[in-house]
Protein backbone atom coordinates (compact mmCIF):
# COMPACT_ATOMS: atom_id res chain seq x y z
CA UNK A 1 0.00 0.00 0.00
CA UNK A 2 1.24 3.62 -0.78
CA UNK A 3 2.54 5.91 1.67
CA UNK A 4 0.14 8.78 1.98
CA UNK A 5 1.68 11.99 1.09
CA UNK A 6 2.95 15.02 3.88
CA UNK A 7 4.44 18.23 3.46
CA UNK A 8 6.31 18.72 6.23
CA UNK A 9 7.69 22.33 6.75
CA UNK A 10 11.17 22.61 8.61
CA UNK A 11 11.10 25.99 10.52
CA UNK A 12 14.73 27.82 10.91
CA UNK A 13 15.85 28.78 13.15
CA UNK A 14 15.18 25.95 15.47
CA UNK A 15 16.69 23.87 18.24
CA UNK A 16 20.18 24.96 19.86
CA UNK A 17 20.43 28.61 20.15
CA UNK A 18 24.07 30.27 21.56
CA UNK A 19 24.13 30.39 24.99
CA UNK A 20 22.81 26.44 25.11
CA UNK A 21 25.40 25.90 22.52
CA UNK A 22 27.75 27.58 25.10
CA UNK A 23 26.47 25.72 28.49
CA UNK A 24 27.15 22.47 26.96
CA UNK A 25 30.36 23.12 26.30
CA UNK A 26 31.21 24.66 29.28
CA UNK A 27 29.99 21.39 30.86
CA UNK A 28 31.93 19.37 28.36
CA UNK A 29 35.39 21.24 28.72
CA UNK A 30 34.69 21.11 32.73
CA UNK A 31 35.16 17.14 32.15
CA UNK A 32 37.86 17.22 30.09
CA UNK A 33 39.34 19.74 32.33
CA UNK A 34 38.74 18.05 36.01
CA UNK A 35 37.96 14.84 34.95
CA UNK A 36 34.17 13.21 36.22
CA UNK A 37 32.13 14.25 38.53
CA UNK A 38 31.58 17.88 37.18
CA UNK A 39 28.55 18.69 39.29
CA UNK A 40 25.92 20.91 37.72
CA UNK A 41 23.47 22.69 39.80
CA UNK A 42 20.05 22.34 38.08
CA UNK A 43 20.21 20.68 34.47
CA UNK A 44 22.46 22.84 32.46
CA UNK A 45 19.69 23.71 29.93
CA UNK A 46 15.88 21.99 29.87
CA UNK A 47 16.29 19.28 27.96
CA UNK A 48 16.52 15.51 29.13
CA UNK A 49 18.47 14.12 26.16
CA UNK A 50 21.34 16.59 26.66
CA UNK A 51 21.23 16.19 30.32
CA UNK A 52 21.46 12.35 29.82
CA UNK A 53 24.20 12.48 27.29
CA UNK A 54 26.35 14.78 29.67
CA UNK A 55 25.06 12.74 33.01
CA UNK A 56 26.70 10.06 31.36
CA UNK A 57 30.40 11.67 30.45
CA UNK A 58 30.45 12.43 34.02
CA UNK A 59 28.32 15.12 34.86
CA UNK A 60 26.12 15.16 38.65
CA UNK A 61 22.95 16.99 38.30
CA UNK A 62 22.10 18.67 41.89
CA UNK A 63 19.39 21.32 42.37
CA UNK A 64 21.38 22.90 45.52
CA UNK A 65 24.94 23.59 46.33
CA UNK A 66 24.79 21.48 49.55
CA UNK A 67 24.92 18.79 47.61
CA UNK A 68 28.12 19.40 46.25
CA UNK A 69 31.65 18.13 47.43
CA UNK A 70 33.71 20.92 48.28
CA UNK A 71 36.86 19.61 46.58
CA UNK A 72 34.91 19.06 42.99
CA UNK A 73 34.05 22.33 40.26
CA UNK A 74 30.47 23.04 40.10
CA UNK A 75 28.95 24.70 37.03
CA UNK A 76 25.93 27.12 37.17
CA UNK A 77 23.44 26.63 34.53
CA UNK A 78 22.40 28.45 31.45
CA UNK A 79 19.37 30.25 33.54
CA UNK A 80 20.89 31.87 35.96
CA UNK A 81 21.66 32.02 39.77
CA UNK A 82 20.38 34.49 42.62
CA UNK A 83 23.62 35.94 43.73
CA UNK A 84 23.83 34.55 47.11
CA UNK A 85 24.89 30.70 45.57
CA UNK A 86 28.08 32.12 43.66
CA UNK A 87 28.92 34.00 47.18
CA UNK A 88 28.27 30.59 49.04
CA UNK A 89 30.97 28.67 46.61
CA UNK A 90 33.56 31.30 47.00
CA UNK A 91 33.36 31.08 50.85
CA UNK A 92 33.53 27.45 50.86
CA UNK A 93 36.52 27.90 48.59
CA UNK A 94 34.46 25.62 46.03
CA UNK A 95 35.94 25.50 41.85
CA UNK A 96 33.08 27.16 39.93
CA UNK A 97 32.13 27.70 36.31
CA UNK A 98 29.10 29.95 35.86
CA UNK A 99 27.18 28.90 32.30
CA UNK A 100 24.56 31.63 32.62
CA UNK A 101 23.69 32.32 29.50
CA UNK A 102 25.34 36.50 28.45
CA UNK A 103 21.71 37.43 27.72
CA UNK A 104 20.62 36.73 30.86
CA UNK A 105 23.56 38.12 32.41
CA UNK A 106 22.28 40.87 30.74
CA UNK A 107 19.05 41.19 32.48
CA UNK A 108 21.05 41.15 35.93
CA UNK A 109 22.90 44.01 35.11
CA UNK A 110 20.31 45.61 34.42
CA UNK A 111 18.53 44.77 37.42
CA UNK A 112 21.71 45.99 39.29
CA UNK A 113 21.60 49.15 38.03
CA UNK A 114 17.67 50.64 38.12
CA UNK A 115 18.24 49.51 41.64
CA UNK A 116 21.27 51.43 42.25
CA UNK A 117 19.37 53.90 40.67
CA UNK A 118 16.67 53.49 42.83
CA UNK A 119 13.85 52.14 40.94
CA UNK A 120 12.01 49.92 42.20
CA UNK A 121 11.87 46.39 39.51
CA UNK A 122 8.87 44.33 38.19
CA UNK A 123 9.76 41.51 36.52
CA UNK A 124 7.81 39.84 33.93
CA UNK A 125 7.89 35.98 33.86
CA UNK A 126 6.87 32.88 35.23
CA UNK A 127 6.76 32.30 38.93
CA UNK A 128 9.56 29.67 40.18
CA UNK A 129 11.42 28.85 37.33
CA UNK A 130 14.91 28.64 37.50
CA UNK A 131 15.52 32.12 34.89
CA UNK A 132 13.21 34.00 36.99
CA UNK A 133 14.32 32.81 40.56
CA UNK A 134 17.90 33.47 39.70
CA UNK A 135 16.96 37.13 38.19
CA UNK A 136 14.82 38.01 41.16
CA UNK A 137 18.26 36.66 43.57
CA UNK A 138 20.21 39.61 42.32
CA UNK A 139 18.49 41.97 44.24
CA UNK A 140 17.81 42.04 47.89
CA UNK A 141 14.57 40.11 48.74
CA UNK A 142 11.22 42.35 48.09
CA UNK A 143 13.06 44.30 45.71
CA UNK A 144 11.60 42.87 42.71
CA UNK A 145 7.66 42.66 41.85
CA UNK A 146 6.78 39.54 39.99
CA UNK A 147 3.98 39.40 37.38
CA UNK A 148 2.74 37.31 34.88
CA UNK A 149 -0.25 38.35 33.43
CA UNK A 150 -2.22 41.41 32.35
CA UNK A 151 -3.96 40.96 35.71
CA UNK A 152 -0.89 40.71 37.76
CA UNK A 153 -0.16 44.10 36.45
CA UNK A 154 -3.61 45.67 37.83
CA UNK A 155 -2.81 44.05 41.33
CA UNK A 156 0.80 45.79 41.86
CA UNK A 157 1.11 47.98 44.55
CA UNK A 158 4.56 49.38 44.42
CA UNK A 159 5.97 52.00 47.35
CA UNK A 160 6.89 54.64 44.65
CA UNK A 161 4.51 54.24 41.57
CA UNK A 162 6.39 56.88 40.06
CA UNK A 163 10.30 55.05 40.44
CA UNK A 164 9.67 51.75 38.49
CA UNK A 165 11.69 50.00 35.81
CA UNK A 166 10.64 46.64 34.65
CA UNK A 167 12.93 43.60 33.06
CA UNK A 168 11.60 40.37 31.55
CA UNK A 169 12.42 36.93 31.47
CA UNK A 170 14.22 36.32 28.20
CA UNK A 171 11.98 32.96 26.77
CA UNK A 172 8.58 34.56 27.22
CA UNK A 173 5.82 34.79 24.03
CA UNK A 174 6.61 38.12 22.45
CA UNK A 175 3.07 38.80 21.74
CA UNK A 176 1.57 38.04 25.46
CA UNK A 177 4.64 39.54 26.61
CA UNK A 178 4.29 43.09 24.71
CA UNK A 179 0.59 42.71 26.42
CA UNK A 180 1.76 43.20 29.77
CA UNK A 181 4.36 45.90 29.06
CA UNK A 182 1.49 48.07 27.54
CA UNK A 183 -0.15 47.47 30.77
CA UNK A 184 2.24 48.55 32.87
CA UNK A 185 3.19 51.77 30.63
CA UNK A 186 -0.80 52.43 31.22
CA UNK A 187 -0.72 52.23 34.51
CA UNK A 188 2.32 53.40 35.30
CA UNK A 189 3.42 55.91 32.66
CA UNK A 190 6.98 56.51 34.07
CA UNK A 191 8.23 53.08 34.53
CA UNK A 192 11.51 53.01 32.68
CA UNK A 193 12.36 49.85 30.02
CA UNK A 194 15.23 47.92 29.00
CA UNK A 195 17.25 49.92 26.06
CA UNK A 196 16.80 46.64 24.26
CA UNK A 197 13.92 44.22 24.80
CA UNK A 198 15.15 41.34 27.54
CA UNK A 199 13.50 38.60 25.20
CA UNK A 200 16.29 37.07 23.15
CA UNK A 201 16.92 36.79 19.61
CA UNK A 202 16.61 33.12 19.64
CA UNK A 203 12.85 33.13 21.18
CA UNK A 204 12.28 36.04 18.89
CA UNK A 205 13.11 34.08 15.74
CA UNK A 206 12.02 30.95 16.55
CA UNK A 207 8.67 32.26 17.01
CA UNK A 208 8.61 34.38 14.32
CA UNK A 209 9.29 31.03 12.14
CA UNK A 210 6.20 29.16 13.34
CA UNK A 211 4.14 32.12 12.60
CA UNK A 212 5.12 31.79 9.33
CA UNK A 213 4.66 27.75 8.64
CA UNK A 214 1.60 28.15 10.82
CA UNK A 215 -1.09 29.07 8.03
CA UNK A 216 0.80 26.34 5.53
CA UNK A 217 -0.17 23.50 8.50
CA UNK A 218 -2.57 21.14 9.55
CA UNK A 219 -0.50 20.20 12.89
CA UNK A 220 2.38 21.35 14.60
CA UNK A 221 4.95 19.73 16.63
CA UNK A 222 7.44 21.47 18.86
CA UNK A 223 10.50 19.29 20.09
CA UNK A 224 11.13 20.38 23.17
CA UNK A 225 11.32 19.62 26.93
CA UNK A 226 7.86 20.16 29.38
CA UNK A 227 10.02 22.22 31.49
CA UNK A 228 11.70 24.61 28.90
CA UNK A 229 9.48 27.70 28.63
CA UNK A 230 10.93 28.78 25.56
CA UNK A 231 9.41 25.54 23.69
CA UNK A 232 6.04 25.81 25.76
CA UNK A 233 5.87 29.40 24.31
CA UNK A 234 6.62 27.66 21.05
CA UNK A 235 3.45 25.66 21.23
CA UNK A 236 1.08 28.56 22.26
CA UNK A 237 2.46 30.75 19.64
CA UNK A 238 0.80 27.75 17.16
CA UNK A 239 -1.95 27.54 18.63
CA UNK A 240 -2.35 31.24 18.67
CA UNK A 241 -1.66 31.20 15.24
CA UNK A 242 -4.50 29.05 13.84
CA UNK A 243 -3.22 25.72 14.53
CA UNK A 244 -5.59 23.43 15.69
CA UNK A 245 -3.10 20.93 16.36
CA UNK A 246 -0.37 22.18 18.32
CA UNK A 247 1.58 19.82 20.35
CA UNK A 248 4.84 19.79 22.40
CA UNK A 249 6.85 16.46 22.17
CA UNK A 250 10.25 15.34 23.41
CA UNK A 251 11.30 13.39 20.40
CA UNK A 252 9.48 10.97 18.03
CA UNK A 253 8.71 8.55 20.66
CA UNK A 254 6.20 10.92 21.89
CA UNK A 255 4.41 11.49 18.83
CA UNK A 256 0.68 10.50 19.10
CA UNK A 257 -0.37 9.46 15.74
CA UNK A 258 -3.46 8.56 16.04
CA UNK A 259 -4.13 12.26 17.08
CA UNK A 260 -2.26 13.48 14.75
CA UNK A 261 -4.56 11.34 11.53
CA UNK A 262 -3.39 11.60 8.28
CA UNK A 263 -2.91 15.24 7.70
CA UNK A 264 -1.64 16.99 4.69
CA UNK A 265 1.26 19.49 5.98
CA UNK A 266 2.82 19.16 9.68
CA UNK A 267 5.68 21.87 10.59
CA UNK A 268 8.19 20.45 12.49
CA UNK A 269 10.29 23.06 14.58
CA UNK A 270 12.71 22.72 17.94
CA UNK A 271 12.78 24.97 21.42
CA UNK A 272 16.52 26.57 22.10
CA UNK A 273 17.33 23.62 24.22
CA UNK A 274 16.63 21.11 21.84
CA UNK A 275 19.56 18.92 19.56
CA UNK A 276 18.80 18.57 15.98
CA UNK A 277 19.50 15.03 16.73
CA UNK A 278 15.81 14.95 17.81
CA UNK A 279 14.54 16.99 14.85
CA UNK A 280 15.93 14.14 12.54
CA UNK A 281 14.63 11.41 14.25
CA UNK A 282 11.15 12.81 14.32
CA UNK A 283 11.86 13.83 10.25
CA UNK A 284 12.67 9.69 10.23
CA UNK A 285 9.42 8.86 12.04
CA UNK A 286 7.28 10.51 9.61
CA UNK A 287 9.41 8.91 6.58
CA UNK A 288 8.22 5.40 7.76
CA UNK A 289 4.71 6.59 7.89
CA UNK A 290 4.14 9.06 4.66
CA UNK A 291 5.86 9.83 1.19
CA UNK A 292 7.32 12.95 3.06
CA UNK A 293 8.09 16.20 0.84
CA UNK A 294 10.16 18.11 3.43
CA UNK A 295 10.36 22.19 2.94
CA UNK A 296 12.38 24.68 4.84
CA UNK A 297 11.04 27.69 5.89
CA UNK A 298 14.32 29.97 7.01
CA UNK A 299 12.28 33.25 8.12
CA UNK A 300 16.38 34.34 9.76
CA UNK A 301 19.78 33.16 9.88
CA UNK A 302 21.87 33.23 13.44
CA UNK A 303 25.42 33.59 13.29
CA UNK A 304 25.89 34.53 17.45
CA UNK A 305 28.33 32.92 18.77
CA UNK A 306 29.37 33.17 22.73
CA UNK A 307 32.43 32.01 24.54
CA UNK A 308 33.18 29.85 26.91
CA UNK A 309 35.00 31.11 30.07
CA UNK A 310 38.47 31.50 30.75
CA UNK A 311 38.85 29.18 32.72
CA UNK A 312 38.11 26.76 30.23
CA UNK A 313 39.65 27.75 27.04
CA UNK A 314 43.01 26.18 27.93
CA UNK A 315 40.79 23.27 27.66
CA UNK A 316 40.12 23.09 24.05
């Protein structure tokens, strides 16, 4: 019997964006550097397959310092930490390799300096994940207001209404994000922004590209982890889109097909944390099921590149 025939449309950019590109390195060079155990605290980016292939090089995935020996390098991950944990390690006299990803590292600074400025912070992003915990740490506790919604925003009561600034988690949906920032600039018509929105390019594009398959497709399917926000976002963005079938999957193992039916066009795309190791195999998976004509749609090309610390180069 003939294969039934499937577009699928390949949406660049996908998958690993630079500063998970970077954090697996860093974890990588750390082992060829100090030998196993390299402990990591939290996984080094959202994504089980990486953290699988590097727990088994060497790596020890811990969610708190504690748990660390003192005499073994610990790495940060590509989220951030609050500042307090990098102060911890240096007291204990601990080795340590922070992989927080420069973009991020961006968003502290900022942080840092509305608040030596005086302003008071609200953060937009998504209550207790590791990006947002680890933003909110650089500032002394109650110093940043957390919201999430267009709701959250009508709630705030900040000390000074007129001394605000507000940052933003960096994997949020640009569309529900932009949402809340009118909000605030409503409510609050001083509040002072970043000079550059905190959402990276990598979200930014990758988004961008499903909105562009997303008319072309009777399904969607984002390869991604359930706790990488970036890929969640990825999935709403679809569905936001017009895509009744929207669905996030951690490789082709996960794909239901007897949801998914027999449809005409699929687009296939990847969250920032996600190998294109995992895009081919689910490209394979729909080979063995349909007379697959595969398209690319490249809606931007990344050329970023970030390095790896110091510490490490020697390593190389």
């Amino acid at each position: 019997m003939p294969k039934p025939p499937l577009t699928l449309y390949l949406a660049a950019p996908r998958g690993f964006c630079a500063g998970v590109d970077r954090a697996v390195k860093i974890v990588e060079l750390a082992l060829q550097k100090w030998g196993a155990p390299v402990y990591v605290r939290h996984e080094i980016v959202h994504n089980r397959f990486v953290v699988d292939g590097l727990r088994a090089k060497g790596a020890v995935f811990v969610e708190e310092l504690d748990d660390v020996p003192a005499d073994r390098p610990v790495i940060f991950s590509a989220h951030g930490v609050p500042k307090s944990v990098p102060a911890t390690a240096a007291a204990r006299g601990m080795v340590f390799v922070d992989a927080t990803c420069p973009l991020v590292s961006k968003v502290h600074a900022e942080a840092a300096r509305h608040h030596d400025e005086g302003l008071k912070m609200v953060m937009i992003g998504h209550a207790g994940h590791p990006e947002v915990l680890g933003t909110m740490g650089q500032l002394p506790a109650g110093e940043v207001l957390l919201v999430e919604t267009v709701a959250d925003v009508a709630r705030l009561a900040p000390r000074d209404p007129a001394r605000l600034a507000y940052i933003t988690q960096t994997t949020l949906s640009v569309d529900d994000t932009a949402a809340v920032i009118a909000a605030l600039q409503a409510r609050f018509p001083a509040i002072v922004g970043p000079a550059k929105e905190d959402i990276c390019y990598a979200t930014t594009n990758r988004q961008a590209a499903v909105r562009e398959i997303a008319p072309k497709i009777d399904a969607l399917l984002v390869i991604g982890a359930p706790n990488s926000s970036n890929s969640r976002r990825l999935v709403e963005v679809g569905r936001a889109a017009g895509c009744g079938y929207a669905q996030l999957v951690q490789g082709a193992e996960d794909i239901d097909w007897r949801a998914l039916g027999t449809p005409g066009a699929v687009g296939v795309t990847a969250g920032a944390s996600a190998p294109e190791v995992l895009v081919d195999a689910v490209i394979a998976a729909f080979r063995n099921r349909f007379a697959v004509t595969l398209e690319l749609v490249e809606t931007a090309r990344e050329d970023v590149e970030f390095k790896v610390p110091r510490i490490l180069r020697e390593a190389r």
